[in-house]
N, C-alpha and C. Protein backbone atom coordinates (compact mmCIF):
# COMPACT_ATOMS: atom_id res chain seq x y z
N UNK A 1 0.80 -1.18 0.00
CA UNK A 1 0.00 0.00 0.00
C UNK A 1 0.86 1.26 0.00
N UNK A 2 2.09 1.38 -0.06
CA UNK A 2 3.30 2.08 -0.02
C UNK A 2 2.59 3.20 -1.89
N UNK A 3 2.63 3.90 -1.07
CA UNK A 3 2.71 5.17 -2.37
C UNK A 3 1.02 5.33 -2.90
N UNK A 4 0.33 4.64 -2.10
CA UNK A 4 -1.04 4.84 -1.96
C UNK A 4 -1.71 5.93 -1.23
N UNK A 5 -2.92 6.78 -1.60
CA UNK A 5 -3.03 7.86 -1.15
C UNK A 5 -4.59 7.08 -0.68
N UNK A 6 -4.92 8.13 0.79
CA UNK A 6 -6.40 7.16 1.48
C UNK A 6 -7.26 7.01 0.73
N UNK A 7 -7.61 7.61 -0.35
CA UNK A 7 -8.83 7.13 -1.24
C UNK A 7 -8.78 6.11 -1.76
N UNK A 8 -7.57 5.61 -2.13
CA UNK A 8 -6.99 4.35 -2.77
C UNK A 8 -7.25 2.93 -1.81
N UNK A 9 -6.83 3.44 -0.66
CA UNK A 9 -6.53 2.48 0.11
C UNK A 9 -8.30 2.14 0.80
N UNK A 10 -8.77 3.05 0.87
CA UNK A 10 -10.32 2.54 1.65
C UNK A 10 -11.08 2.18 0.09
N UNK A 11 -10.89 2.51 -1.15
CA UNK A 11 -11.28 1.11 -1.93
C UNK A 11 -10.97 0.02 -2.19
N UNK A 12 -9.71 -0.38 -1.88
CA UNK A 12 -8.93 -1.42 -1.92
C UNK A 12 -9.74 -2.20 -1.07
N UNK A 13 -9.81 -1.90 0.38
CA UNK A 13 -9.77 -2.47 1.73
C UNK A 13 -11.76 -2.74 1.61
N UNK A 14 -12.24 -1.89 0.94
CA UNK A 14 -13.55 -2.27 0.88
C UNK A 14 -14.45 -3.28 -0.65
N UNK A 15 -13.48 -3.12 -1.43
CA UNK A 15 -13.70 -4.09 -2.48
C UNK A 15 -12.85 -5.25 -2.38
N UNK A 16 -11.80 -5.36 -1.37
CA UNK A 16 -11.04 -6.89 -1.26
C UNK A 16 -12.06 -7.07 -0.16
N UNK A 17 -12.68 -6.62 0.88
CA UNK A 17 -13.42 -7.26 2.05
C UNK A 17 -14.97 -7.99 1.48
N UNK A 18 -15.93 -6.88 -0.11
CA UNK A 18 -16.67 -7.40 -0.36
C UNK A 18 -17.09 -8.34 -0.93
N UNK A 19 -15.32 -8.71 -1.88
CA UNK A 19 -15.33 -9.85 -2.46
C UNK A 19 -15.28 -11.36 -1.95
N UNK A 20 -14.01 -10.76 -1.00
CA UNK A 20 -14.00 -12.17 0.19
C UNK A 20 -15.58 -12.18 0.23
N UNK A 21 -16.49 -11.46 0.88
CA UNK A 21 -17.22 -11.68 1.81
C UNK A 21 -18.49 -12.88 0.82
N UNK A 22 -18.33 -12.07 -0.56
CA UNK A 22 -19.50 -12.74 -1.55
C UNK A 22 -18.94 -13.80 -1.77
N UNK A 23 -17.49 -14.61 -2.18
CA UNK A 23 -16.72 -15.90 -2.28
C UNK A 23 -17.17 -17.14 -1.01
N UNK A 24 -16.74 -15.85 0.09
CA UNK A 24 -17.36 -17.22 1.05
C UNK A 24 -19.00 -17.27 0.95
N UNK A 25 -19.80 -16.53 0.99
CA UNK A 25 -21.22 -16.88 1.10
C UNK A 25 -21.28 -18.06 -0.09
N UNK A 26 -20.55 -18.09 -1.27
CA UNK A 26 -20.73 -18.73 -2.42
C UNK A 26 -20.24 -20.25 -1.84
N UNK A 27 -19.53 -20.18 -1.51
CA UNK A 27 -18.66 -21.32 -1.28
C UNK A 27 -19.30 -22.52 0.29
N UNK A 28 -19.31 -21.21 0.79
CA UNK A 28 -19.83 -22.11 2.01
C UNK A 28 -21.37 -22.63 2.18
N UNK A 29 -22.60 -21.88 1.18
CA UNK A 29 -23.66 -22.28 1.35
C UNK A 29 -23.59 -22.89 -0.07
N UNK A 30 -22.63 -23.42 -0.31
CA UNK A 30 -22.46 -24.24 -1.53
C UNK A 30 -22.27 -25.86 -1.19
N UNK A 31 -21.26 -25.56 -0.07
CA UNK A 31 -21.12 -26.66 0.78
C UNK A 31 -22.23 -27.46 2.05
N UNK A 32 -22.82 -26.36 2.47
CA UNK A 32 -24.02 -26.31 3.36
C UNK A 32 -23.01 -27.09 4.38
N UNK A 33 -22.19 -26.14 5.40
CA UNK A 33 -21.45 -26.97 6.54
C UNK A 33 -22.85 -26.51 7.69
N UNK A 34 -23.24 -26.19 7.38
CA UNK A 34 -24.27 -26.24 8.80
C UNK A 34 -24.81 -27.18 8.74
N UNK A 35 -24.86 -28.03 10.29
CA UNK A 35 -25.41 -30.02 10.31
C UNK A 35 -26.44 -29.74 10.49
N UNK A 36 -27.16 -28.64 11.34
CA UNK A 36 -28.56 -28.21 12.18
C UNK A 36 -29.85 -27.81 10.83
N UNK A 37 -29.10 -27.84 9.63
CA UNK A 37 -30.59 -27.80 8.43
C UNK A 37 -29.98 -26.29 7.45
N UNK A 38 -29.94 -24.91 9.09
CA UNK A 38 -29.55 -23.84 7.93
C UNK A 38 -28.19 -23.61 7.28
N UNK A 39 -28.64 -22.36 6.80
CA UNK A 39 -26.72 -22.48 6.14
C UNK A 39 -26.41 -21.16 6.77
N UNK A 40 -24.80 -21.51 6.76
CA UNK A 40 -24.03 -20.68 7.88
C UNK A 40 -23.71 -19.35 7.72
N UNK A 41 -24.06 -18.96 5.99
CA UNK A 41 -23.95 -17.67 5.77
C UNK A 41 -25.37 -17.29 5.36
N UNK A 42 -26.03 -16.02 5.55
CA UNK A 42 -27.22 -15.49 4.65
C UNK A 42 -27.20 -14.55 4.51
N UNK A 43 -27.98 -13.65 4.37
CA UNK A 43 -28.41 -11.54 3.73
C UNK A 43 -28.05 -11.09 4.75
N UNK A 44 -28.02 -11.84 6.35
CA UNK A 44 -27.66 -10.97 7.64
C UNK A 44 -25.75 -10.67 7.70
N UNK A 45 -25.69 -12.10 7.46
CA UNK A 45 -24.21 -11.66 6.87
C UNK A 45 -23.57 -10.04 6.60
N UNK A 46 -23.78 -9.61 6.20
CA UNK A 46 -23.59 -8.84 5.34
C UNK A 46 -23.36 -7.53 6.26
N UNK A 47 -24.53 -7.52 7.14
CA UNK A 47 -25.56 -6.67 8.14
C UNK A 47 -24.27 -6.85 9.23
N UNK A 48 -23.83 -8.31 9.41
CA UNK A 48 -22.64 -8.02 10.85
C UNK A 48 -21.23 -8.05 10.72
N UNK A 49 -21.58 -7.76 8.99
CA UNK A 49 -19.75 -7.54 8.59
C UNK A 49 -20.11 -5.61 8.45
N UNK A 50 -20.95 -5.37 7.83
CA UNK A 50 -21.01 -3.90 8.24
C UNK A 50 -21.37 -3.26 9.57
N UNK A 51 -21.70 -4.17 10.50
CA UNK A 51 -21.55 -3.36 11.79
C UNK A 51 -20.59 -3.09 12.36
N UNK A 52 -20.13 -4.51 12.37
CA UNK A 52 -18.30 -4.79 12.52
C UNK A 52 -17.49 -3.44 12.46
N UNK A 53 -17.46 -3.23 10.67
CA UNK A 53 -16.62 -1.70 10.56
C UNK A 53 -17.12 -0.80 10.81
N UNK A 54 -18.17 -0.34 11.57
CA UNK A 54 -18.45 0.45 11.60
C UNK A 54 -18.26 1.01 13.42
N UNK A 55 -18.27 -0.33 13.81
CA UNK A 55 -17.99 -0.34 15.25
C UNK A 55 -16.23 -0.22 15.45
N UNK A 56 -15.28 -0.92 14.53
CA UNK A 56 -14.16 -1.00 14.65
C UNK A 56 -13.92 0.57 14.13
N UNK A 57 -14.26 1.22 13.45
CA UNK A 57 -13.71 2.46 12.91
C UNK A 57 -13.94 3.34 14.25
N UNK A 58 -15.06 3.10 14.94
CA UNK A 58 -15.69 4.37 15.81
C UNK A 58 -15.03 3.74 17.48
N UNK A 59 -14.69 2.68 17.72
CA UNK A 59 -14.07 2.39 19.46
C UNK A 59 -13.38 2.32 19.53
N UNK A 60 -12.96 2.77 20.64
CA UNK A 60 -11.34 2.93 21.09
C UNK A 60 -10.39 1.10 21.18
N UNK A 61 -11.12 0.62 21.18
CA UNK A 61 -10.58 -0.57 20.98
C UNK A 61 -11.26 -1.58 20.13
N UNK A 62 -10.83 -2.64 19.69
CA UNK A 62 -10.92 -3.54 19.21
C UNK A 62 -11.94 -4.60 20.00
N UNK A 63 -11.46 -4.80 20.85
CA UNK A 63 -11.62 -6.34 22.10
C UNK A 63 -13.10 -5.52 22.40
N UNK A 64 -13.58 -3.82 22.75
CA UNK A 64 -14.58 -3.47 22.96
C UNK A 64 -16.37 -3.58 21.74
N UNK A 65 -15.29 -3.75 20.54
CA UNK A 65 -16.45 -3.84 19.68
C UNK A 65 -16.50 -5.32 19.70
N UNK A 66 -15.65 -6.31 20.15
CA UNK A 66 -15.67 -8.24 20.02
C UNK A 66 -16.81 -8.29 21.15
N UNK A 67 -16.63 -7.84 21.83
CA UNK A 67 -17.48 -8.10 23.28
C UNK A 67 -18.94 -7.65 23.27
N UNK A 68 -19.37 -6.22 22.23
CA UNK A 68 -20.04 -6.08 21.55
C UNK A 68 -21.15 -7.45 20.85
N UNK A 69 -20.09 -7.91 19.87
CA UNK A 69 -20.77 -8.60 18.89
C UNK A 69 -21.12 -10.55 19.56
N UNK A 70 -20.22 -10.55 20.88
CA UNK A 70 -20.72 -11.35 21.53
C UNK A 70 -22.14 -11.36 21.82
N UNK A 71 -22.40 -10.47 22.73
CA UNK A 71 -23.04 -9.79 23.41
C UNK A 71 -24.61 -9.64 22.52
N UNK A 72 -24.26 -9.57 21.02
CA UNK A 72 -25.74 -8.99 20.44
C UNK A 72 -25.90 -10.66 20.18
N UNK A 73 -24.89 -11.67 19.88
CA UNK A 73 -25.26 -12.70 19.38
C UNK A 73 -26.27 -13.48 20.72
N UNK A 74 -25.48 -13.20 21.92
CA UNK A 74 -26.42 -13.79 23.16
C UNK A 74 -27.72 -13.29 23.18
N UNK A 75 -27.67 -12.08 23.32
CA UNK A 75 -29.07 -11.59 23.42
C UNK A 75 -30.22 -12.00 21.88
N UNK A 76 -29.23 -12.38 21.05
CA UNK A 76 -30.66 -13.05 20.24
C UNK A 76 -31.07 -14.24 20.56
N UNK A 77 -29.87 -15.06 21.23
CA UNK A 77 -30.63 -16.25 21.37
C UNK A 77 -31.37 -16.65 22.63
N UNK A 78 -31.47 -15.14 23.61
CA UNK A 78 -32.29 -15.14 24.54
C UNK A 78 -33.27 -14.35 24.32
N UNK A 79 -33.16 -13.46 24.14
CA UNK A 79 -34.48 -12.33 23.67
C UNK A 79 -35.20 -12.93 22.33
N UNK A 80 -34.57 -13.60 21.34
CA UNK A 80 -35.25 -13.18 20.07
C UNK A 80 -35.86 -14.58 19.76
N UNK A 81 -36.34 -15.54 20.25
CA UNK A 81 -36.93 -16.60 19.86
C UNK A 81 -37.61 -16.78 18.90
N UNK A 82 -38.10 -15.80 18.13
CA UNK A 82 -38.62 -16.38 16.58
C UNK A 82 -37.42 -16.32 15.55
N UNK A 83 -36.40 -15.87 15.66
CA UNK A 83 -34.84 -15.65 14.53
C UNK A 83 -34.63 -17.47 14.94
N UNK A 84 -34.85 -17.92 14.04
CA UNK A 84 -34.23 -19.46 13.65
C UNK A 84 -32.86 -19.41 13.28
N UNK A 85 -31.32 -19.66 13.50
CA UNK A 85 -30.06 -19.75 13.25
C UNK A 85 -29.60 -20.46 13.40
N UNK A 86 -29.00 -21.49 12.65
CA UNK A 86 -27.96 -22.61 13.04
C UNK A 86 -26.95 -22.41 14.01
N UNK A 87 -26.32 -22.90 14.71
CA UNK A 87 -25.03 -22.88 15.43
C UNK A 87 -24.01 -22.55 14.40
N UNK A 88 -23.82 -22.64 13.14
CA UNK A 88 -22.29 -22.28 12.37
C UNK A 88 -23.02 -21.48 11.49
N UNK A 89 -24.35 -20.50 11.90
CA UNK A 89 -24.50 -18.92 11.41
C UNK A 89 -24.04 -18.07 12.64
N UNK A 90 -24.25 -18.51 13.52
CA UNK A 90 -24.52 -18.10 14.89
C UNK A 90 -22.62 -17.97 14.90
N UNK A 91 -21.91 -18.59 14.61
CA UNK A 91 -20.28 -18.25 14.78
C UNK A 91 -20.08 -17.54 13.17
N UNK A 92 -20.47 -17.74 12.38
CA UNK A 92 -20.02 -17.30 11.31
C UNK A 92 -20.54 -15.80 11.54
N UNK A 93 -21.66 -15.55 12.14
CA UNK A 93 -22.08 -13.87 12.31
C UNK A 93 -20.95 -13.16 13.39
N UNK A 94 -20.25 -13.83 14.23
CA UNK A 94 -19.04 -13.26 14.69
C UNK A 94 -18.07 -13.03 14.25
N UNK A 95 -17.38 -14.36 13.50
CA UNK A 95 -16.10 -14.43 12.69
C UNK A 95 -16.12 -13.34 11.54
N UNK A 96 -17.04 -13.07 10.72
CA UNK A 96 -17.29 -11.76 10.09
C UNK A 96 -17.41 -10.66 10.80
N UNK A 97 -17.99 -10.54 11.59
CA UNK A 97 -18.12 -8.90 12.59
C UNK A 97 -16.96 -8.76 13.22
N UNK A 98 -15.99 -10.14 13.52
CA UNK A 98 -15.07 -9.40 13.76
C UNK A 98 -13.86 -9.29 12.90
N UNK A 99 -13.84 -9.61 11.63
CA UNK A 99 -13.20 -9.05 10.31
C UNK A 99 -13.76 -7.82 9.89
N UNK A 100 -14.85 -7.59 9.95
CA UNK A 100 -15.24 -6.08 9.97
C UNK A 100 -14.60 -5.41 10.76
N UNK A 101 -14.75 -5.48 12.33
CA UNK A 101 -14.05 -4.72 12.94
C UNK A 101 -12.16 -4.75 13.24
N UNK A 102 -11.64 -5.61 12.24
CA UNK A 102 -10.64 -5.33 11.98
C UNK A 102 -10.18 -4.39 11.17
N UNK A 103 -11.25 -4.80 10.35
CA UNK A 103 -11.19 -3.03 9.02
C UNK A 103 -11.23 -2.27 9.04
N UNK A 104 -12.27 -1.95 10.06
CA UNK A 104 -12.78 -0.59 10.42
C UNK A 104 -11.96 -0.33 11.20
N UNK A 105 -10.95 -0.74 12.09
CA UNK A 105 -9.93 -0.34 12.44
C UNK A 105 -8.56 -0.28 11.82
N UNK A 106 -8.47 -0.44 10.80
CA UNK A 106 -7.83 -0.39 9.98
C UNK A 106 -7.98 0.77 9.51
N UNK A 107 -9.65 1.36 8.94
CA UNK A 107 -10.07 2.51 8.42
C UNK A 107 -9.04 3.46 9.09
N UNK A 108 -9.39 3.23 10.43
CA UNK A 108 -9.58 4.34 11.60
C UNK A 108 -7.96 4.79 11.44
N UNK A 109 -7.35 3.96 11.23
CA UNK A 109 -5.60 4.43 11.55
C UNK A 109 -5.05 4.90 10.17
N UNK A 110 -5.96 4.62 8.80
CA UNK A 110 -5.77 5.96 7.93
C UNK A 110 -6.16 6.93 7.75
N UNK A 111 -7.30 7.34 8.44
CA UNK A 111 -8.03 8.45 8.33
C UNK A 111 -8.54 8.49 10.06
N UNK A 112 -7.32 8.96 10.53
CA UNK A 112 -8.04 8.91 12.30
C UNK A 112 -8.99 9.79 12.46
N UNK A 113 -10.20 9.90 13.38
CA UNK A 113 -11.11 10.65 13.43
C UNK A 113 -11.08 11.19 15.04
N UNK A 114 -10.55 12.37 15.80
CA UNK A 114 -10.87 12.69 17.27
C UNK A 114 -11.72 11.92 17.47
N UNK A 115 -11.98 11.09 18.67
CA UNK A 115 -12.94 10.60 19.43
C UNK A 115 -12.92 11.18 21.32
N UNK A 116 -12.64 12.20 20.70
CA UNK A 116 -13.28 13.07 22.80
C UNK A 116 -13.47 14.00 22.85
């Protein structure tokens, strides 16, 4: 990324993240590794890889937006009893949110934004 100017680099970082992101949905609900019936990626996907960066760009830490995305995954499967999710959507909606929020922290350290 050497001799790259930030406009460059936050398309890079957002068209290599959307491609991964559409390869695996392809691949993995191609495979159907979920044993429980659903498949491990769907449209929400998408929803907790963009929260991810959006949480990683804006907190002071990292480990604070993971604890985060713990945190929303528990409360669906206590609060939200009609959301049907396999167990390997239910990790795959983390393992993406928190590649999001690697990015978005990534964002954050090319284009830092005051936060106080």
């Amino acid at each position: 990324m050497i001799g790259m100017d930030f406009h460059e680099v936050v398309w890079a970082v957002v068209v290599g993240s959307a491609m991964t992101l559409v390869l695996l949905m392809y691949f993995v609900n191609a495979a159907e590794l979920s044993k429980d019936g659903g498949k491990a990626l769907d449209e929400w996907t998408v929803g907790h890889f963009a929260l991810g960066v959006y949480l990683g760009f804006f907190m002071r830490t990292i480990w604070a937006g993971a604890v985060f995305l713990i945190y929303w995954e528990l409360h669906e499967l206590l609060f939200y009893k009609e959301v049907k999710e396999s167990v390997a959507n239910r990790f795959v909606d983390l393992v993406v949110g928190i590649i999001g929020l690697i990015v978005g922290s990534l964002l954050q350290s090319f284009a830092p934004i005051p936060l106080s």
